[in-house]
N, C-alpha and C. Protein backbone atom coordinates (compact mmCIF):
# COMPACT_ATOMS: atom_id res chain seq x y z
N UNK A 1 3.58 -43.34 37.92
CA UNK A 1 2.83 -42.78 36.82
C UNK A 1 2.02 -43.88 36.14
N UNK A 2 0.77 -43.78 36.16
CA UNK A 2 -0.22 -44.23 35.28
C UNK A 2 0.05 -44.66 33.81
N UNK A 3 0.74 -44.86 33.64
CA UNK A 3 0.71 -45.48 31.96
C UNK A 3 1.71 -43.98 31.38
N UNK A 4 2.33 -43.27 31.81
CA UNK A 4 2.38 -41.70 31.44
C UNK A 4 4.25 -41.58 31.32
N UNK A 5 4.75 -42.60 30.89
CA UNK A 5 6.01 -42.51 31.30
C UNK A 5 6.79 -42.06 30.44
N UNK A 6 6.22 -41.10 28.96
CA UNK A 6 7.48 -40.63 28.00
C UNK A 6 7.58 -38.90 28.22
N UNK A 7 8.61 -38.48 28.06
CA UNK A 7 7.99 -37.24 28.39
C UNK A 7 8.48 -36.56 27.22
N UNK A 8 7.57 -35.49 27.28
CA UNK A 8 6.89 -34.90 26.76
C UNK A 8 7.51 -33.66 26.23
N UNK A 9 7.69 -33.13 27.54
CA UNK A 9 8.01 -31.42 27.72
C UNK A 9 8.62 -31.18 29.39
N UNK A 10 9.68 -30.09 29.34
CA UNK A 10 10.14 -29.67 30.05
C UNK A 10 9.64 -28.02 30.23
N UNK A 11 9.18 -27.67 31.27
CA UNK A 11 9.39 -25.89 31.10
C UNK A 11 9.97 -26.06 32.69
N UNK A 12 10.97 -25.14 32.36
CA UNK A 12 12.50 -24.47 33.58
C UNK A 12 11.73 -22.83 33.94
N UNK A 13 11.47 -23.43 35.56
CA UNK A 13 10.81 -21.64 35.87
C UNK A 13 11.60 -21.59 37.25
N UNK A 14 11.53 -20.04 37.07
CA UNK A 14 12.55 -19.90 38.26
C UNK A 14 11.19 -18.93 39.50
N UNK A 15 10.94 -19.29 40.19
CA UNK A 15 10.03 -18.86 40.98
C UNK A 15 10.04 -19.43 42.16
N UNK A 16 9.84 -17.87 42.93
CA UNK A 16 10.33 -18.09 44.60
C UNK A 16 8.85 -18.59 45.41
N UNK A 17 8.73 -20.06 45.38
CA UNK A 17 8.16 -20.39 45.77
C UNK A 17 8.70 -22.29 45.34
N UNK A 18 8.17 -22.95 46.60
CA UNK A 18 8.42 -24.84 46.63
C UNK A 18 7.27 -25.23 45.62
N UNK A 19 8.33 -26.53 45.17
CA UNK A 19 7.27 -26.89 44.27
C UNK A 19 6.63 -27.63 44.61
N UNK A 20 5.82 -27.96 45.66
CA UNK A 20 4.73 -28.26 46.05
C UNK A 20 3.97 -27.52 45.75
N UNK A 21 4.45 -25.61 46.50
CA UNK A 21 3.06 -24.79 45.54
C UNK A 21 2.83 -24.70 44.80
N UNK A 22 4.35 -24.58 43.80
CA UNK A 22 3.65 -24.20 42.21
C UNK A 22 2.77 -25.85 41.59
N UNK A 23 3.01 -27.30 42.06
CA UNK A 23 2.21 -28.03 41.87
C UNK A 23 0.76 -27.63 41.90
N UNK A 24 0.57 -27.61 43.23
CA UNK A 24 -0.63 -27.11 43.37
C UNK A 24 -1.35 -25.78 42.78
N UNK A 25 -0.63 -25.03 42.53
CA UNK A 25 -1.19 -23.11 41.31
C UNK A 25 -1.34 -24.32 40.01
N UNK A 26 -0.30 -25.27 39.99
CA UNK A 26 -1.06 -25.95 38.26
C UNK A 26 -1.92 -26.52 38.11
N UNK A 27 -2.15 -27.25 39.45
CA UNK A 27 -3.37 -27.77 39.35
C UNK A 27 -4.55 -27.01 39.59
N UNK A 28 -4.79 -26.29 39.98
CA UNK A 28 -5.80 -25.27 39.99
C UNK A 28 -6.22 -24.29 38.61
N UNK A 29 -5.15 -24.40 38.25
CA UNK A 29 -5.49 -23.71 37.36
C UNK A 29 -6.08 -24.78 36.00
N UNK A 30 -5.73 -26.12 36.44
CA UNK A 30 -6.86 -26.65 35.25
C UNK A 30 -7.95 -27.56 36.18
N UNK A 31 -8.24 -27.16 37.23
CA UNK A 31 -8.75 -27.45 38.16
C UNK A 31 -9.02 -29.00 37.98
N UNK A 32 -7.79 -29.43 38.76
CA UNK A 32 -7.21 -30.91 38.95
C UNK A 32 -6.71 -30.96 40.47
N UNK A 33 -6.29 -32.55 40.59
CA UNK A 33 -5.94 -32.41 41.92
C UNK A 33 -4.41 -32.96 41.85
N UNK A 34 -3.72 -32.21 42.30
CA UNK A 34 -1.83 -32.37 43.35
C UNK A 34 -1.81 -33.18 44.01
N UNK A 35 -1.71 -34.12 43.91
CA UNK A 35 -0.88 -35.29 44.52
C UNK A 35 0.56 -34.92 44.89
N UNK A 36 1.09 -34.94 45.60
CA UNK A 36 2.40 -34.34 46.17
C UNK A 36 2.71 -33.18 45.24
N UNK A 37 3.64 -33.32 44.21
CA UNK A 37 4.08 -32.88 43.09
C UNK A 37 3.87 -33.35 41.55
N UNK A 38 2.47 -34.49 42.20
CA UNK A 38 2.32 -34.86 40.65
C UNK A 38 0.52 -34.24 40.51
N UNK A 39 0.70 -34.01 39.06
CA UNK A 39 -1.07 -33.40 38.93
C UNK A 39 -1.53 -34.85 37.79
N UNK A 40 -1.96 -35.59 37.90
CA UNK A 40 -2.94 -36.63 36.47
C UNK A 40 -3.80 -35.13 35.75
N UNK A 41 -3.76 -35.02 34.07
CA UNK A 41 -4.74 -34.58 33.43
C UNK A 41 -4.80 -35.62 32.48
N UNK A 42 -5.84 -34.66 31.59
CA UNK A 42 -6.80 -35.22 30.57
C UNK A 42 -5.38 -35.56 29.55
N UNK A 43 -4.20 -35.01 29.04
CA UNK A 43 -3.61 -34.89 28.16
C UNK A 43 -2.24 -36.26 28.58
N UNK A 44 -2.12 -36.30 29.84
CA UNK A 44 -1.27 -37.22 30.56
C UNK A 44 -0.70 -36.65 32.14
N UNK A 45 0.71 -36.60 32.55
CA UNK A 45 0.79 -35.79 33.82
C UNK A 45 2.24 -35.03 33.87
N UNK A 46 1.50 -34.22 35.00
CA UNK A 46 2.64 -32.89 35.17
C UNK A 46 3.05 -33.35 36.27
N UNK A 47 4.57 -33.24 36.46
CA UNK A 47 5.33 -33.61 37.49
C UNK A 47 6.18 -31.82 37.53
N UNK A 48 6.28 -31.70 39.06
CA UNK A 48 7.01 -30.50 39.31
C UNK A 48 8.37 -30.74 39.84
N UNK A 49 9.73 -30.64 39.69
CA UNK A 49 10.77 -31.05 40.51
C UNK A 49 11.59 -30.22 40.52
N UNK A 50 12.78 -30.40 41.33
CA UNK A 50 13.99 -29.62 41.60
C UNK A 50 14.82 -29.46 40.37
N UNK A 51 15.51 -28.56 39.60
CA UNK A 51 16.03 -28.50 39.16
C UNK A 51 17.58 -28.98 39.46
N UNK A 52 18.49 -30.04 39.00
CA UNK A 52 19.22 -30.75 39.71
C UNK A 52 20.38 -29.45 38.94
N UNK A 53 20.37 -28.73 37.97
CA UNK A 53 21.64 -27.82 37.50
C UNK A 53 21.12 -26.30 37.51
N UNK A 54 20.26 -26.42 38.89
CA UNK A 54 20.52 -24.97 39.56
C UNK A 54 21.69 -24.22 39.67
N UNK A 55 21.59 -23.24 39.40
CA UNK A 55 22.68 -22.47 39.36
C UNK A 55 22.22 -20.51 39.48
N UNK A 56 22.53 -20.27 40.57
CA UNK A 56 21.98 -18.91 40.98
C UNK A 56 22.55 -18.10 40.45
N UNK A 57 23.81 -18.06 40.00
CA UNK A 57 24.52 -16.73 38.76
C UNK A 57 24.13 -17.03 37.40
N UNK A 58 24.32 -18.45 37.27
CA UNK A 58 24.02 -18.90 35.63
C UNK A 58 22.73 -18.23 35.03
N UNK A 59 21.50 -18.34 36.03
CA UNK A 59 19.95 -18.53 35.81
C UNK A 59 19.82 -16.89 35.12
N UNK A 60 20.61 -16.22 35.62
CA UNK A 60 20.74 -14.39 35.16
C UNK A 60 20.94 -14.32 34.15
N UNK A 61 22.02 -15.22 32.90
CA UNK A 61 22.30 -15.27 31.73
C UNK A 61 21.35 -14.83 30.90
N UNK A 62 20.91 -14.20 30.25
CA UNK A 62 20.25 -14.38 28.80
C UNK A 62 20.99 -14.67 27.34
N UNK A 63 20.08 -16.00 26.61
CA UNK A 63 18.64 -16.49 26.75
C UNK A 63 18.75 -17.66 27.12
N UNK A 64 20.06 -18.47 27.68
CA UNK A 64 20.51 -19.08 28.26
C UNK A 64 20.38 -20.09 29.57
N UNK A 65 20.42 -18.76 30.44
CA UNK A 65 20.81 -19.26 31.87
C UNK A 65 19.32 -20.18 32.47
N UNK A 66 18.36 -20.02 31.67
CA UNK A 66 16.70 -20.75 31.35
C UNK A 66 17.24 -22.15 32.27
N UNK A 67 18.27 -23.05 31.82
CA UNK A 67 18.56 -24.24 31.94
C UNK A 67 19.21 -24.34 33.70
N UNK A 68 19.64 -23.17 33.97
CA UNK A 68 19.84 -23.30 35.46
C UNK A 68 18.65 -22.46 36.49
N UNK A 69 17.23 -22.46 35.98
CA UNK A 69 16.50 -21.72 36.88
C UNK A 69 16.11 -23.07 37.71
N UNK A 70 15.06 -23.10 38.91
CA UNK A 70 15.53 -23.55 40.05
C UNK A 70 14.47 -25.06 40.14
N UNK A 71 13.59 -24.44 39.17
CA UNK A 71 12.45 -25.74 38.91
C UNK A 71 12.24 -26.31 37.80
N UNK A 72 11.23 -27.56 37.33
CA UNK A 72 11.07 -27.84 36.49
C UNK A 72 9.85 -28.42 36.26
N UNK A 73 8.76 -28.08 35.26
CA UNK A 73 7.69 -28.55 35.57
C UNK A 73 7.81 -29.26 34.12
N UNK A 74 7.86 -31.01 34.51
CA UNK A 74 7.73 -32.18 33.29
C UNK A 74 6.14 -32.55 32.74
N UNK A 75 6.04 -32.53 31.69
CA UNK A 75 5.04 -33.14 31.22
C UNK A 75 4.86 -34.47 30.41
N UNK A 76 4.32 -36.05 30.61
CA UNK A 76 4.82 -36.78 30.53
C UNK A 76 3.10 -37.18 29.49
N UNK A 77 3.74 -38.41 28.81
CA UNK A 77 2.74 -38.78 28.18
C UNK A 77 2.89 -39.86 27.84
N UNK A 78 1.61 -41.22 27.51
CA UNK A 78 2.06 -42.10 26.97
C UNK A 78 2.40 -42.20 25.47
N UNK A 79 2.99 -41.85 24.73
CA UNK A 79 2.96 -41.83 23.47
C UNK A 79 3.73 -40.75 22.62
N UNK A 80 5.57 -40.68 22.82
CA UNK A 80 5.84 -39.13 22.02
C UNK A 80 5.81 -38.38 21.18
N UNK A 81 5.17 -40.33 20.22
CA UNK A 81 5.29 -39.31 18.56
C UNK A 81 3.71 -38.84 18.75
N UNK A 82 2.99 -38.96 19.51
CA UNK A 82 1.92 -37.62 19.15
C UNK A 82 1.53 -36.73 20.54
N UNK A 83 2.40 -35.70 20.09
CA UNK A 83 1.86 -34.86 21.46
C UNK A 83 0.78 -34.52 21.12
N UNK A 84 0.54 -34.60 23.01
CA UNK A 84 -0.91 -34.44 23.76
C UNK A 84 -1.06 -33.29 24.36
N UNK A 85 -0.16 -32.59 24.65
CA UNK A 85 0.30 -31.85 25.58
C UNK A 85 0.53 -30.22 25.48
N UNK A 86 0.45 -30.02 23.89
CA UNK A 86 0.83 -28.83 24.10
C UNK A 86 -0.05 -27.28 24.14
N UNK A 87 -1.12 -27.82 24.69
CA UNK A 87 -2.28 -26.81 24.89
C UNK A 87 -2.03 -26.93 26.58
N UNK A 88 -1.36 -27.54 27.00
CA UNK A 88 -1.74 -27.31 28.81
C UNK A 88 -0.13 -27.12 28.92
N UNK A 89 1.34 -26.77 27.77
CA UNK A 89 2.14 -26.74 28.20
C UNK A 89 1.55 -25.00 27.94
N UNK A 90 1.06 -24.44 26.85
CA UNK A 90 0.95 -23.01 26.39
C UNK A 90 0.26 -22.57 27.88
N UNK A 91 -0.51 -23.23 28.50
CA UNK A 91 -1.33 -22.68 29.03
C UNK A 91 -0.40 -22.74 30.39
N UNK A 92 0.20 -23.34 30.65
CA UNK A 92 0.94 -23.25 32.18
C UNK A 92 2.07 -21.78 31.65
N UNK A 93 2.48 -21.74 30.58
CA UNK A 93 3.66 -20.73 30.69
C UNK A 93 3.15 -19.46 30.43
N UNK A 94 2.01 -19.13 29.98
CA UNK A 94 1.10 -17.86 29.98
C UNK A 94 0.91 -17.98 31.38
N UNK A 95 0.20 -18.95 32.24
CA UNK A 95 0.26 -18.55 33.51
C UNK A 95 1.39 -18.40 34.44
N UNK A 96 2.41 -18.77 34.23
CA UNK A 96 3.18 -18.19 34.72
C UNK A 96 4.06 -17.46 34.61
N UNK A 97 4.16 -16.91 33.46
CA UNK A 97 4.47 -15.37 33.10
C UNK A 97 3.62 -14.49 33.23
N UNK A 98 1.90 -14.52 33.46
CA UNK A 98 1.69 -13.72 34.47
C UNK A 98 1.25 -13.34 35.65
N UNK A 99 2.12 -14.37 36.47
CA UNK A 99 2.86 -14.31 37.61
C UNK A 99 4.05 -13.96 37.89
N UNK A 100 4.58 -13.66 36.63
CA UNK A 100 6.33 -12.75 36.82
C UNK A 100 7.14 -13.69 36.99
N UNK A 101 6.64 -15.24 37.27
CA UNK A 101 7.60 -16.09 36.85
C UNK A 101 8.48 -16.25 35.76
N UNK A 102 9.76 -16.44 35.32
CA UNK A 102 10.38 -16.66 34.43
C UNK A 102 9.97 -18.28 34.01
N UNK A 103 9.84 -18.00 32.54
CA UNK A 103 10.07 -19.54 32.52
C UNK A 103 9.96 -19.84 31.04
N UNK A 104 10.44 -21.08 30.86
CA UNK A 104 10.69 -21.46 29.41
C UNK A 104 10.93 -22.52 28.97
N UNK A 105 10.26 -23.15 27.68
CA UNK A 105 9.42 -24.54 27.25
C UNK A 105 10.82 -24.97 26.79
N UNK A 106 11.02 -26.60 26.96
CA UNK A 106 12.16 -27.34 25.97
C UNK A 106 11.27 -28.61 25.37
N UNK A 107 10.78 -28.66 24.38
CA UNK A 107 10.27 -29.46 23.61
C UNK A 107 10.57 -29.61 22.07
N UNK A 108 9.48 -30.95 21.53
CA UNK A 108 9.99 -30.63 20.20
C UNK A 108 8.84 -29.41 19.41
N UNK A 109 7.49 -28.63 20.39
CA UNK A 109 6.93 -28.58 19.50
C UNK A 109 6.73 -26.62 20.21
N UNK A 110 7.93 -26.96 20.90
CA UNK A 110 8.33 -24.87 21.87
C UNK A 110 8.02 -24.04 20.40
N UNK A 111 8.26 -23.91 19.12
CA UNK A 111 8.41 -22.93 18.19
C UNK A 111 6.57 -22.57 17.88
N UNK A 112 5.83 -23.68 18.33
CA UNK A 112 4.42 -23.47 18.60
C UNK A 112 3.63 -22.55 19.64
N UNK A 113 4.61 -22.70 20.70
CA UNK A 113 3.76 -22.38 22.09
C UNK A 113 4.10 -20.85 22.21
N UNK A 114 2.76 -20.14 22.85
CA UNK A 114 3.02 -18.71 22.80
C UNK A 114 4.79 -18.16 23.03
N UNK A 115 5.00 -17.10 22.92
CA UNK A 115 6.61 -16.41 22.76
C UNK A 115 7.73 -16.96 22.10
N UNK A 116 7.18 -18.34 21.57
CA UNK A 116 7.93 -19.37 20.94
C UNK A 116 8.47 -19.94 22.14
N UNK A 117 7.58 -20.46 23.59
CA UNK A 117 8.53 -21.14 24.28
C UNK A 117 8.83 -20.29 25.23
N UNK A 118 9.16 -18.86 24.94
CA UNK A 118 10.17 -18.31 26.13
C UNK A 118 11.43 -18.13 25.84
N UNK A 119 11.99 -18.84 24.90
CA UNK A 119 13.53 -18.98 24.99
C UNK A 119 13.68 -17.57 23.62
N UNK A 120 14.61 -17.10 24.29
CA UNK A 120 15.23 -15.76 23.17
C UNK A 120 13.89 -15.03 23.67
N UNK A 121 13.42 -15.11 24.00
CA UNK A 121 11.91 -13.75 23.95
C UNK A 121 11.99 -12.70 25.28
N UNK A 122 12.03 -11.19 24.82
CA UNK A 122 12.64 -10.49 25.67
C UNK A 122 11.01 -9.97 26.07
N UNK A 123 9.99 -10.80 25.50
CA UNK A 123 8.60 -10.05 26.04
C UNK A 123 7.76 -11.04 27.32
N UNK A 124 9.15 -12.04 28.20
CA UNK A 124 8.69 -12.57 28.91
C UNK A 124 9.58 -12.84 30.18
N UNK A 125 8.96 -12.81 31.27
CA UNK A 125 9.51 -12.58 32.25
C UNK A 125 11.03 -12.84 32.67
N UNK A 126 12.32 -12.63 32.85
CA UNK A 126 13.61 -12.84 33.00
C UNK A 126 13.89 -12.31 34.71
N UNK A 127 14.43 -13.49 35.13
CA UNK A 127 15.36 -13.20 36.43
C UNK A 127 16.13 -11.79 36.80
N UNK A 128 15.83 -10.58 37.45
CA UNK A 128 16.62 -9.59 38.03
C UNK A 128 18.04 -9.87 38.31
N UNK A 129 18.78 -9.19 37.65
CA UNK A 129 20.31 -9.21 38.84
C UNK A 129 19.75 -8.59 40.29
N UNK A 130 20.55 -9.37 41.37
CA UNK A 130 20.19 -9.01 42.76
C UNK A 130 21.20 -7.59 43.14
């Protein structure tokens, strides 16, 4: 990482797809370029990774189980006491809620970002029982 090493923001999405693709759907959508799983923007960079406390029964929980869905898309910045970030974190979780992705912001500044984040909000996409 470029100078980009505090982070920022976490959003936990659970979507059936590698995160290579969803790297790449983020970068497109602020029409940037994917480097493996990393995107460089204007605000600092998005890293996409495995969620290491996956958990396939947990992730069903509500409003909860957020923390065991299967990915994680980081947003990193140089600088934490002033986020940079939270116009391209609003804007990744509108896009991927509507994509039916579940997903949901852990930051300090989630009570900002549309649905408040995701977390507790029953007007945004949630994992099916199978």
């Amino acid at each position: 990482m470029a100078g980009f090493n505090e982070l920022e923001c976490k959003i936990y999405v659970d979507a059936n797809c590698a995160k290579g693709e969803l790297a790449t759907r983020i970068a497109e959508l602020f029409s940037a370029h994917a480097e493996g799983t990393t995107i460089e923007m204007q605000c600092g960079e998005v890293d996409v990774q495995r969620n290491d406390e996956f958990d396939e029964t947990a992730r069903l929980e509500f409003p909860d189980g957020f923390l065991s869905f299967g990915l994680l898309v980081e947003l990193y910045t140089d600088d934490p006491a002033t986020p940079r970030c939270a116009g391209a974190a609003a804007r990744i979780l509108e896009y991927l809620w509507a994509q039916d992705f579940p997903a949901v912001a852990a930051c300090d500044y989630e009570d900002q970002l549309p649905n408040g984040g995701g977390y507790k909000s029953t007007a945004v996409p949630w994992p099916a029982v199978p």
